[in-house]
Protein backbone atom coordinates (compact mmCIF):
# COMPACT_ATOMS: atom_id res chain seq x y z
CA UNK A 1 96.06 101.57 146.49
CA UNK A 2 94.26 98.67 148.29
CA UNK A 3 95.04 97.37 152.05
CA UNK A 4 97.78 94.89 150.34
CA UNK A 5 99.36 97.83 149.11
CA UNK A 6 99.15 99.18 152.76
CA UNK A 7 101.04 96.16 154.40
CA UNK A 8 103.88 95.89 151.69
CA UNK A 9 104.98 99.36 152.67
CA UNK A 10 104.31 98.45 156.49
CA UNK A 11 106.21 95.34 156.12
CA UNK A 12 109.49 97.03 154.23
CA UNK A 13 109.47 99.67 156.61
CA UNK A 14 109.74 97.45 159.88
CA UNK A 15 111.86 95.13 158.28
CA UNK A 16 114.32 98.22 157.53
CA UNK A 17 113.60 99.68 161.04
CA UNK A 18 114.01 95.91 162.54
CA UNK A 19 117.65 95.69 160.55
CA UNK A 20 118.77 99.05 161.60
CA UNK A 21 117.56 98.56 165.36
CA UNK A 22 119.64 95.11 165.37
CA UNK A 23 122.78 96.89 163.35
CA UNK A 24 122.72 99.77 166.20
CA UNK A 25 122.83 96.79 169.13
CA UNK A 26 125.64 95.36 167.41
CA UNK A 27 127.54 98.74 166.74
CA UNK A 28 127.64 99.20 170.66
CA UNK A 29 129.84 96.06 171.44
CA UNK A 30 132.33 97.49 169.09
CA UNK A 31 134.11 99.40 171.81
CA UNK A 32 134.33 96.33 174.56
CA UNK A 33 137.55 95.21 175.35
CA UNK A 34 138.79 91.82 173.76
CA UNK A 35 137.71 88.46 175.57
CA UNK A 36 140.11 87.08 177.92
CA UNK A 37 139.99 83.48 175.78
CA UNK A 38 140.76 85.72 172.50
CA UNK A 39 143.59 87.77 173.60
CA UNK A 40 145.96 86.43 171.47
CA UNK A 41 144.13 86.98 168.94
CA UNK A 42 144.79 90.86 168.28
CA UNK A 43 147.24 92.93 169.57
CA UNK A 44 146.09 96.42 170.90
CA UNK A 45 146.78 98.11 167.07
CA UNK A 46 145.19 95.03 165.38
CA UNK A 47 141.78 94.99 167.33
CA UNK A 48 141.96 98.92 166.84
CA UNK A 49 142.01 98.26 162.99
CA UNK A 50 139.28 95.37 163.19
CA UNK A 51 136.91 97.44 165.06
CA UNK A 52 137.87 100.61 162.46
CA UNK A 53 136.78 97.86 160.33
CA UNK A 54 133.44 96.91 161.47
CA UNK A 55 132.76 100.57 162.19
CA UNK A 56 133.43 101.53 158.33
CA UNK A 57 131.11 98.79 157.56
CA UNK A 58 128.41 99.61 159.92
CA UNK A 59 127.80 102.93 158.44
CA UNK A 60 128.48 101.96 154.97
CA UNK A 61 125.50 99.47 155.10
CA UNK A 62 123.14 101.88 157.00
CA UNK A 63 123.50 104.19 153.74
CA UNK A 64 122.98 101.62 151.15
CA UNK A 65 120.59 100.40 153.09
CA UNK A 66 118.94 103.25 153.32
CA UNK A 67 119.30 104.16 149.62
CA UNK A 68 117.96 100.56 149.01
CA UNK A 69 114.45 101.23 151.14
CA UNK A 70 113.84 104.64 149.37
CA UNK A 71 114.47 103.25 146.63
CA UNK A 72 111.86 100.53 146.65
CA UNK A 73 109.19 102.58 148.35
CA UNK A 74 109.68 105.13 145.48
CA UNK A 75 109.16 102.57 143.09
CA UNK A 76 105.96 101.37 145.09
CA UNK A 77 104.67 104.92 145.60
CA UNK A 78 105.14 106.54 142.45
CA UNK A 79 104.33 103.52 140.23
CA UNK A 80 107.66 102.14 138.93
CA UNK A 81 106.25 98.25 138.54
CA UNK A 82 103.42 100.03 136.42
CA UNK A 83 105.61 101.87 134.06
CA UNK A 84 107.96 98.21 134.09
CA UNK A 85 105.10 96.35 133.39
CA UNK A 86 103.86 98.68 130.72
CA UNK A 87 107.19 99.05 128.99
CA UNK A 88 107.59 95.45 128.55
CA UNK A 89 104.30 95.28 126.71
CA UNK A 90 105.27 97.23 124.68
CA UNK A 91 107.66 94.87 123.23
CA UNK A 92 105.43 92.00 122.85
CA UNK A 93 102.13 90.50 123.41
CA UNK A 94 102.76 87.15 124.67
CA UNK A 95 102.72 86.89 128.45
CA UNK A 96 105.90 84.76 128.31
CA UNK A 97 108.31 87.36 126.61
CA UNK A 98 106.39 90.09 128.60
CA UNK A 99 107.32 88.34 132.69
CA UNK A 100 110.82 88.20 131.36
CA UNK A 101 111.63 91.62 130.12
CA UNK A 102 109.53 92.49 133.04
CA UNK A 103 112.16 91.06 135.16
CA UNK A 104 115.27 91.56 132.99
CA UNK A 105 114.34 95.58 133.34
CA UNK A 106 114.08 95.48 137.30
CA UNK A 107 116.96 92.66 138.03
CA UNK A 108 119.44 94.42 135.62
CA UNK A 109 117.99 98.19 136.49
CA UNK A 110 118.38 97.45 140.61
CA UNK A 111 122.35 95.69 139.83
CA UNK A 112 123.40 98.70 138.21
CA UNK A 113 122.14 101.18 140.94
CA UNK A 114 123.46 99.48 143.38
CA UNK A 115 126.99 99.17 141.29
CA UNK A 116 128.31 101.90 142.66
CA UNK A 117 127.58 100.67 146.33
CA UNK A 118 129.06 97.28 145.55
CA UNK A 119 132.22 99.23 143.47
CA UNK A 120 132.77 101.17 146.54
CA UNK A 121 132.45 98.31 149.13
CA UNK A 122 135.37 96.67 147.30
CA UNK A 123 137.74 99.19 145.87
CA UNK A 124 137.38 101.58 149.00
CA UNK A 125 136.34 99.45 151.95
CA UNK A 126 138.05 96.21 151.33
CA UNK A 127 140.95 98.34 149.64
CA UNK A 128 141.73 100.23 152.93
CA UNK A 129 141.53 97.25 155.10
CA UNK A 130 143.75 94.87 152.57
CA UNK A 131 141.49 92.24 151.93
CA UNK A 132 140.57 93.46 147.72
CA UNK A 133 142.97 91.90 145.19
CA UNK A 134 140.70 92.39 142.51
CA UNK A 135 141.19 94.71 139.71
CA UNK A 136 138.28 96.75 138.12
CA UNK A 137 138.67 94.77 134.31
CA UNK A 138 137.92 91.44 136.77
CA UNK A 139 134.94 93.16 138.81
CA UNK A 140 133.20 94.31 135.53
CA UNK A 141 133.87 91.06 133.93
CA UNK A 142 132.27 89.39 136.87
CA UNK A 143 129.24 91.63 136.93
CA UNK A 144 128.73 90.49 133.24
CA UNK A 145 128.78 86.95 133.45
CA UNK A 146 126.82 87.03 136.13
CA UNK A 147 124.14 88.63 134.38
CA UNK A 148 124.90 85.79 131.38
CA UNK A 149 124.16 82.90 134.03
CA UNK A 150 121.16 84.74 135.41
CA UNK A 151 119.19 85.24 132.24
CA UNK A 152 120.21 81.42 130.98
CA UNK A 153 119.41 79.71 134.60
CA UNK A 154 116.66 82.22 135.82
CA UNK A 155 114.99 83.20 132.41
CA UNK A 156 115.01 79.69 131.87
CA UNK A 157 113.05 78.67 134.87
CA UNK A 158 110.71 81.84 134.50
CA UNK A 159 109.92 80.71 131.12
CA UNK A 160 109.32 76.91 132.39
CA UNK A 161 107.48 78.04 135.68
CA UNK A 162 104.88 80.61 133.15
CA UNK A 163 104.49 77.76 130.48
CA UNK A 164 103.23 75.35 133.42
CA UNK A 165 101.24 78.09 134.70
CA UNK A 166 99.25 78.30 131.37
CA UNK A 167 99.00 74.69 131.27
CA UNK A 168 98.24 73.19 134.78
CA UNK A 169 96.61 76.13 136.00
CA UNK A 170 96.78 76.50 139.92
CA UNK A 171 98.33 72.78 140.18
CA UNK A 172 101.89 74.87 138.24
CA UNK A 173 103.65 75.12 141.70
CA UNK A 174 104.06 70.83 141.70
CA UNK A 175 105.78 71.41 138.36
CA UNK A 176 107.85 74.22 139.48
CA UNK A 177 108.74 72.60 142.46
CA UNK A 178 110.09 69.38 140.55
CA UNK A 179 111.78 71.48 138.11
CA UNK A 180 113.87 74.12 140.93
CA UNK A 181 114.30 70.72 142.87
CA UNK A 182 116.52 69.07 140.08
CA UNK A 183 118.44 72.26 139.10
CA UNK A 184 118.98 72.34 143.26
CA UNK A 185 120.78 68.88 143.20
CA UNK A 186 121.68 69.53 139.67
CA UNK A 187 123.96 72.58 140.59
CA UNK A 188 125.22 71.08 144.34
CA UNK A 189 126.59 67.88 142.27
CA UNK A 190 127.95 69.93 139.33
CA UNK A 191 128.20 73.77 140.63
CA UNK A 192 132.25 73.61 140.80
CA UNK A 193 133.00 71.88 137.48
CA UNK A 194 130.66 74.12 135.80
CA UNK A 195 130.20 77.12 137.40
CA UNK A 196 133.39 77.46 139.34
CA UNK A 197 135.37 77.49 136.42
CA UNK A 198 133.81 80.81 134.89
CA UNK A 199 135.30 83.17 137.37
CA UNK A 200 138.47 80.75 138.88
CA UNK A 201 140.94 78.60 138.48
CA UNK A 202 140.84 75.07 140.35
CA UNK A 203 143.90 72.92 139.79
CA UNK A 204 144.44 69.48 141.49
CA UNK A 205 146.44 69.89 145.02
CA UNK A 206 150.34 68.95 144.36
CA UNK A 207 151.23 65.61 145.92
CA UNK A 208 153.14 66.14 149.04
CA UNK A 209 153.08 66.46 152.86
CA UNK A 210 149.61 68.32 152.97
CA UNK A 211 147.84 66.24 150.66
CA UNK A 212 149.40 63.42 152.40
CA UNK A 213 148.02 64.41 155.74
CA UNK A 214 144.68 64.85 154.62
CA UNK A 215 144.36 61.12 152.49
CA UNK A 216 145.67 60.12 155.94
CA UNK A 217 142.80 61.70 157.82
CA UNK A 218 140.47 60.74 155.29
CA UNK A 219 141.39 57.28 155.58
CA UNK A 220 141.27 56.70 159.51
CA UNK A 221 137.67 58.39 159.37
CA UNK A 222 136.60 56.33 156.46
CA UNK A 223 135.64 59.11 154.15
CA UNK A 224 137.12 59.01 150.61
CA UNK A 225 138.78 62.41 149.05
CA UNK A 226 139.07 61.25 145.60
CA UNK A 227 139.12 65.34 144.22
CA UNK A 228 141.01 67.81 146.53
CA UNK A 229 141.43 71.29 144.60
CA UNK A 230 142.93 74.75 145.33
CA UNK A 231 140.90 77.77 143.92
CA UNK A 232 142.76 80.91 143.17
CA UNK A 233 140.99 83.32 145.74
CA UNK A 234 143.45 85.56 146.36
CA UNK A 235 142.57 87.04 143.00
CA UNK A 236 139.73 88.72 144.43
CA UNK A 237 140.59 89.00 148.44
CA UNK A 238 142.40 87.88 151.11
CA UNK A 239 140.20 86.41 153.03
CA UNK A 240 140.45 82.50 153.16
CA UNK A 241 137.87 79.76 152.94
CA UNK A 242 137.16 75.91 152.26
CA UNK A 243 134.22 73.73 151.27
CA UNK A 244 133.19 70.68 150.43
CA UNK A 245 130.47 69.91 147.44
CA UNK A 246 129.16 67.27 145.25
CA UNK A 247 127.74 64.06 146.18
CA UNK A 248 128.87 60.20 145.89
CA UNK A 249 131.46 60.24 143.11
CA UNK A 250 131.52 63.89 142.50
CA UNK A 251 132.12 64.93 145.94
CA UNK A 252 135.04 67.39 146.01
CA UNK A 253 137.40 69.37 148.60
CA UNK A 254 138.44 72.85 147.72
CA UNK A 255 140.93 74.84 149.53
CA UNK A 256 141.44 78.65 149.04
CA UNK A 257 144.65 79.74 148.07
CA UNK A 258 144.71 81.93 151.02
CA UNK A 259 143.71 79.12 153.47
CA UNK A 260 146.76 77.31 152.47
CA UNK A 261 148.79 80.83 152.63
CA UNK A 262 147.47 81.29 156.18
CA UNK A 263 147.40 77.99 157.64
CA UNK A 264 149.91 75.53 159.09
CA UNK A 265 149.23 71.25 158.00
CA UNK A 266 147.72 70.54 161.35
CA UNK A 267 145.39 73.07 160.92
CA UNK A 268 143.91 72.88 157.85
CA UNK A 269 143.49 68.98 158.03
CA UNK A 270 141.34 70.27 161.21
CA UNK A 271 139.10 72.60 159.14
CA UNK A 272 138.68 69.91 156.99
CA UNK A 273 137.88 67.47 159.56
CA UNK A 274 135.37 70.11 160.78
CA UNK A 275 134.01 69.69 157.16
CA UNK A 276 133.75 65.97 157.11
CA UNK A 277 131.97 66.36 160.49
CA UNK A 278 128.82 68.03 158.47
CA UNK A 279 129.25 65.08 156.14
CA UNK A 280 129.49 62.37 158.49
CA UNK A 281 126.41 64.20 160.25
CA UNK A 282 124.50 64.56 156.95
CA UNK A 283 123.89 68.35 157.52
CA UNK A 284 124.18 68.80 153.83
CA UNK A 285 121.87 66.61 153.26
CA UNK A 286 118.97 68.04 155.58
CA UNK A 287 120.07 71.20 154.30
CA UNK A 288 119.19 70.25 151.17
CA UNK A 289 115.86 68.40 151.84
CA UNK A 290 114.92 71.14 154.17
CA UNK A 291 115.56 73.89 151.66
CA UNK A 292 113.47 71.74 148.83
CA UNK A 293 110.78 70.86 151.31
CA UNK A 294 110.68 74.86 152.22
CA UNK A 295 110.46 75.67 148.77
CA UNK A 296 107.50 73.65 148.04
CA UNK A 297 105.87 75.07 151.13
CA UNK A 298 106.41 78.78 149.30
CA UNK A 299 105.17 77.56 145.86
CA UNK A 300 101.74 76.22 147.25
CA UNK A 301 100.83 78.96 149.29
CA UNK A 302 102.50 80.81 146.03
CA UNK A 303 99.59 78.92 144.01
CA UNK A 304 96.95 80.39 146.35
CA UNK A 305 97.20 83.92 145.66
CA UNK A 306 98.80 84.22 141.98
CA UNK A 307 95.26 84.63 140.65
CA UNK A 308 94.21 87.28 143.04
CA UNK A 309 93.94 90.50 140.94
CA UNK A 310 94.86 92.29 144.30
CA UNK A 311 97.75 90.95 144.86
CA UNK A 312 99.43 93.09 141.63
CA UNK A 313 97.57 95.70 142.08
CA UNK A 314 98.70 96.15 145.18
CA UNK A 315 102.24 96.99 143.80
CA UNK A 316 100.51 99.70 141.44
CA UNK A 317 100.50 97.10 138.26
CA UNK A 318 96.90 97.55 136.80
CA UNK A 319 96.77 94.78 134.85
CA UNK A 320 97.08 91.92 136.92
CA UNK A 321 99.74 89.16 135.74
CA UNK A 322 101.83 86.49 136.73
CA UNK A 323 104.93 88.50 137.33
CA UNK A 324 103.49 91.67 139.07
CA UNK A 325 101.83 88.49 141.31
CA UNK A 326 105.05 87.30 141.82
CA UNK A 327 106.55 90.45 142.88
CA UNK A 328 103.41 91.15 145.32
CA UNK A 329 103.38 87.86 146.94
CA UNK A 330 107.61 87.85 147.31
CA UNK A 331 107.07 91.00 150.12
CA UNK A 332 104.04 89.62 151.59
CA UNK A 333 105.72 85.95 151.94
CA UNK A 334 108.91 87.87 153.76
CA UNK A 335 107.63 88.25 156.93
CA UNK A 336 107.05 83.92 156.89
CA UNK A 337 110.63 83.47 155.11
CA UNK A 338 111.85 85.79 157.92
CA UNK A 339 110.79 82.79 160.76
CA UNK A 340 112.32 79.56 158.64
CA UNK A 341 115.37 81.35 158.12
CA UNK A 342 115.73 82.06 162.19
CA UNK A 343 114.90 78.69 162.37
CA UNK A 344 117.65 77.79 159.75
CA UNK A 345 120.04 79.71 161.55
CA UNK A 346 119.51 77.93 164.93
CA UNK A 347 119.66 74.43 163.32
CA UNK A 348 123.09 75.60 161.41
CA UNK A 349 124.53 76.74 164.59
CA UNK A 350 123.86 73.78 166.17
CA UNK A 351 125.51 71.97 162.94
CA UNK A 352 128.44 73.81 163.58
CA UNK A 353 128.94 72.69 167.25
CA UNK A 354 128.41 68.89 165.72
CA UNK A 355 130.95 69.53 163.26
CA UNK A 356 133.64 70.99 165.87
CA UNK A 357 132.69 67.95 168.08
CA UNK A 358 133.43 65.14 165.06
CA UNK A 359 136.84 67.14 164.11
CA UNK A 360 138.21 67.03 167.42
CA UNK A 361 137.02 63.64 168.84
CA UNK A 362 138.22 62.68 165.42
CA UNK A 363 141.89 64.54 165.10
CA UNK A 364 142.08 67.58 167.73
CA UNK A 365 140.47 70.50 169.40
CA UNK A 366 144.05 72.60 169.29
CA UNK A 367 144.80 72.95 165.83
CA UNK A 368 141.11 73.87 165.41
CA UNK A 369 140.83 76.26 168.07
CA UNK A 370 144.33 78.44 166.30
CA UNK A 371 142.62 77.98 162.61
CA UNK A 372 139.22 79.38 163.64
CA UNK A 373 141.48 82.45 165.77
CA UNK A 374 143.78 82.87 162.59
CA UNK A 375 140.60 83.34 160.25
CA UNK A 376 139.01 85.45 162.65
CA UNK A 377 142.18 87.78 162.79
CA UNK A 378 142.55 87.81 159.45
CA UNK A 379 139.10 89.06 158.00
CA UNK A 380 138.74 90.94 160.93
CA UNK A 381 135.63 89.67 162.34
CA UNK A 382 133.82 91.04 165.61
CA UNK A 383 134.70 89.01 168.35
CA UNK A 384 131.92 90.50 170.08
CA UNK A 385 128.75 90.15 168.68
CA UNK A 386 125.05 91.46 170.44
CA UNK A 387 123.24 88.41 170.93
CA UNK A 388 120.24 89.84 169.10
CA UNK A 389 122.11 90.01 166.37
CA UNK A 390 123.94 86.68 166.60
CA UNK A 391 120.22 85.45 167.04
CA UNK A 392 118.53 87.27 163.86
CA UNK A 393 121.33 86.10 161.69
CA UNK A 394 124.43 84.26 162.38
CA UNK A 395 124.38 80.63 160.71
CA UNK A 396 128.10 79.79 162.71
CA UNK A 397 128.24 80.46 166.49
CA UNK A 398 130.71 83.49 167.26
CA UNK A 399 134.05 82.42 167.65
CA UNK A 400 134.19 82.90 171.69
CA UNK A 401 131.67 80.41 171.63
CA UNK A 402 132.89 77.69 169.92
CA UNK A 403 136.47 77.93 171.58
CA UNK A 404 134.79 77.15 174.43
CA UNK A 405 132.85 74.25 173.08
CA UNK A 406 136.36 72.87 171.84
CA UNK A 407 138.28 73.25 175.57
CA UNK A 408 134.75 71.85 177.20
């Protein structure tokens, strides 16, 4: 146990005791009385059932929460990296093989403890509230190919990032960086046709009076829709949601189910002109550059302390590595990725407002205003949020906010 050992436990300790302060602000505003600009969103028995709602949650993620922290400091205290890091050596000599059974046993080891938290959020929470349409063969079949895409995509990179290690030495993180920069645009171009596609179904939108309206929008604003798609949400929940992705050519729209289910025309050509308002503004773009350009910043300071012997140690590993390293430096960077991600927020709220602005200069603020109240109604979202919390880790302005933005 050296002084780095000493600050990873101070520094998962206050940031549980930071989360749970901010949770408890945010608790107390479930009890105030609905604001007079959203009082047509709920009825009396409906914002009884949304705060019921937030309440369930509230305590549901102070226990897994909880269970999450004791868990890790257990692991810390009692030398659960060591026996990892031992038990993978004992399947192989070569450093390579070792960092990724290393990480296979803790990333597949934490996912199933914290199945039954995840099992329970759906099929009891969501369940109770109406929002699950899942079934448990689906869930489990998730679960699985997720673990398929994480040991192609992430042992892949592991194994890349450790062979440039060996071979560039401390200069690895340039290599790293180039390679986790072109999966980045890689996956934002080609994420829906190929990833998509494993756990939904995306058809082409049916010609008619919807799809009309939107080639109409798209061609007063001057932004071309060549791919417009509906995903089948509503096999896993009720809750509704749109996006945009791609670049250039492979740029695509993609409209829950449920959106369409839940929305009139008007409105969701206006939540897609809120859309083309990040494009137009080239948020995704700074997103993206800013995320890269963040990334690098992690990987060189990254490079600076992978060779300190301390830095594993100080998560009990006695034989310093690469991947116990890794692990060290990962809760000893949080702290730093705690500050860009405020700062992430605040720019992303800000995007938001942009993005309201362009759709209703651009079409109108009404049919906005009624979408964002109908989505709020239906996932049951807090209408009153503690700024704190808002602060810490909202990336959309509440939806009080932006209403008034939209009638300004």
């Amino acid at each position: 146990m050296n002084i780095l050992f000493f600050t990873i436990i101070a520094i998962l300790v206050l940031q549980f005791l930071v989360e749970t302060i901010l949770d408890y602000f945010n608790a107390q505003h479930y009890g105030d009385p609905i604001p007079d600009a959203l009082e047509d969103v709920f009825d009396a028995e409906e914002y009884q059932k949304s705060q019921e709602y937030q309440k369930t949650n509230y305590r549901f993620g102070f226990l897994s929460s909880l269970f999450s922290i004791i868990l890790t400091l257990a692991f810390l205290v009692f030398g659960g990296f060591e026996w990892a890091d031992q038990l993978a050596r004992n399947f192989s000599n070569n450093e390579i093989v070792v960092t990724l059974i290393f990480f296979g046993i803790l990333t597949i080891g934490s996912d199933i403890l914290t199945t039954p938290f995840s099992y329970y959020q759906t099929f009891v929470i969501e369940e109770r509230f109406g929002f699950n349409k899942s079934t448990k063969k689906l869930f489990f079949t998730d679960k699985l190919k997720g673990w398929l895409i994480m040991a192609i995509l992430g042992g892949g990179v592991i194994t890349l990032a450790m062979w440039f290690y060996q071979w560039a030495g401390p200069n690895f993180w340039l290599y790293v960086w180039g390679l986790v920069t072109a999966i980045i645009v890689f996956m934002n171009l080609f994420y829906s046709k190929l990833i998509v596609p494993l756990f939904n179904k995306q058809t082409p939108l049916e010609e008619g009076s919807l799809k009309s309206k939107i080639q109409n929008y798209a061609n007063k604003v001057g932004f071309e829709f060549q791919n417009i798609f509906v995903i089948d949400g509503s096999k896993r929940s009720a809750k509704a949601n749109a996006y945009f992705s791609g670049f250039g050519r492979e740029k695509r729209v993609t409209l829950y189910d449920t959106l369409i289910k839940d929305l009139d025309e008007e409105e969701i050509v206006a939540v897609l002109a809120h859309e083309v308002g990040h494009y137009k503004h080239k948020h995704i773009i700074f997103n993206l550059v800013a995320s890269i350009a963040t990334l690098g910043l992690t990987l060189f300071i990254l490079s600076l302390f992978i060779n300190n012997p301390e830095v594993s140690k100080a998560i009990g590993v006695s034989q310093p590595s690469f991947h116990a390293a890794l692990i060290g430096f990962g809760i000893l960077y949080s702290p730093i990725s705690e500050v860009t991600s405020l700062v992430m927020n605040f720019l992303s709220r800000k995007f938001e407002y942009q993005a309201d602005d362009y759709a209703k200069d651009t079409f109108a603020a009404q049919p906005l205003i009624t979408s964002l109240k109908k989505l709020s109604k239906n996932s049951l979202s807090n209408l009153t949020p503690h700024p704190a919390y808002v602060f810490m880790h909202y990336s959309h302005p509440p939806l009080i906010q932006r209403i008034k933005n939209l009638m300004a």
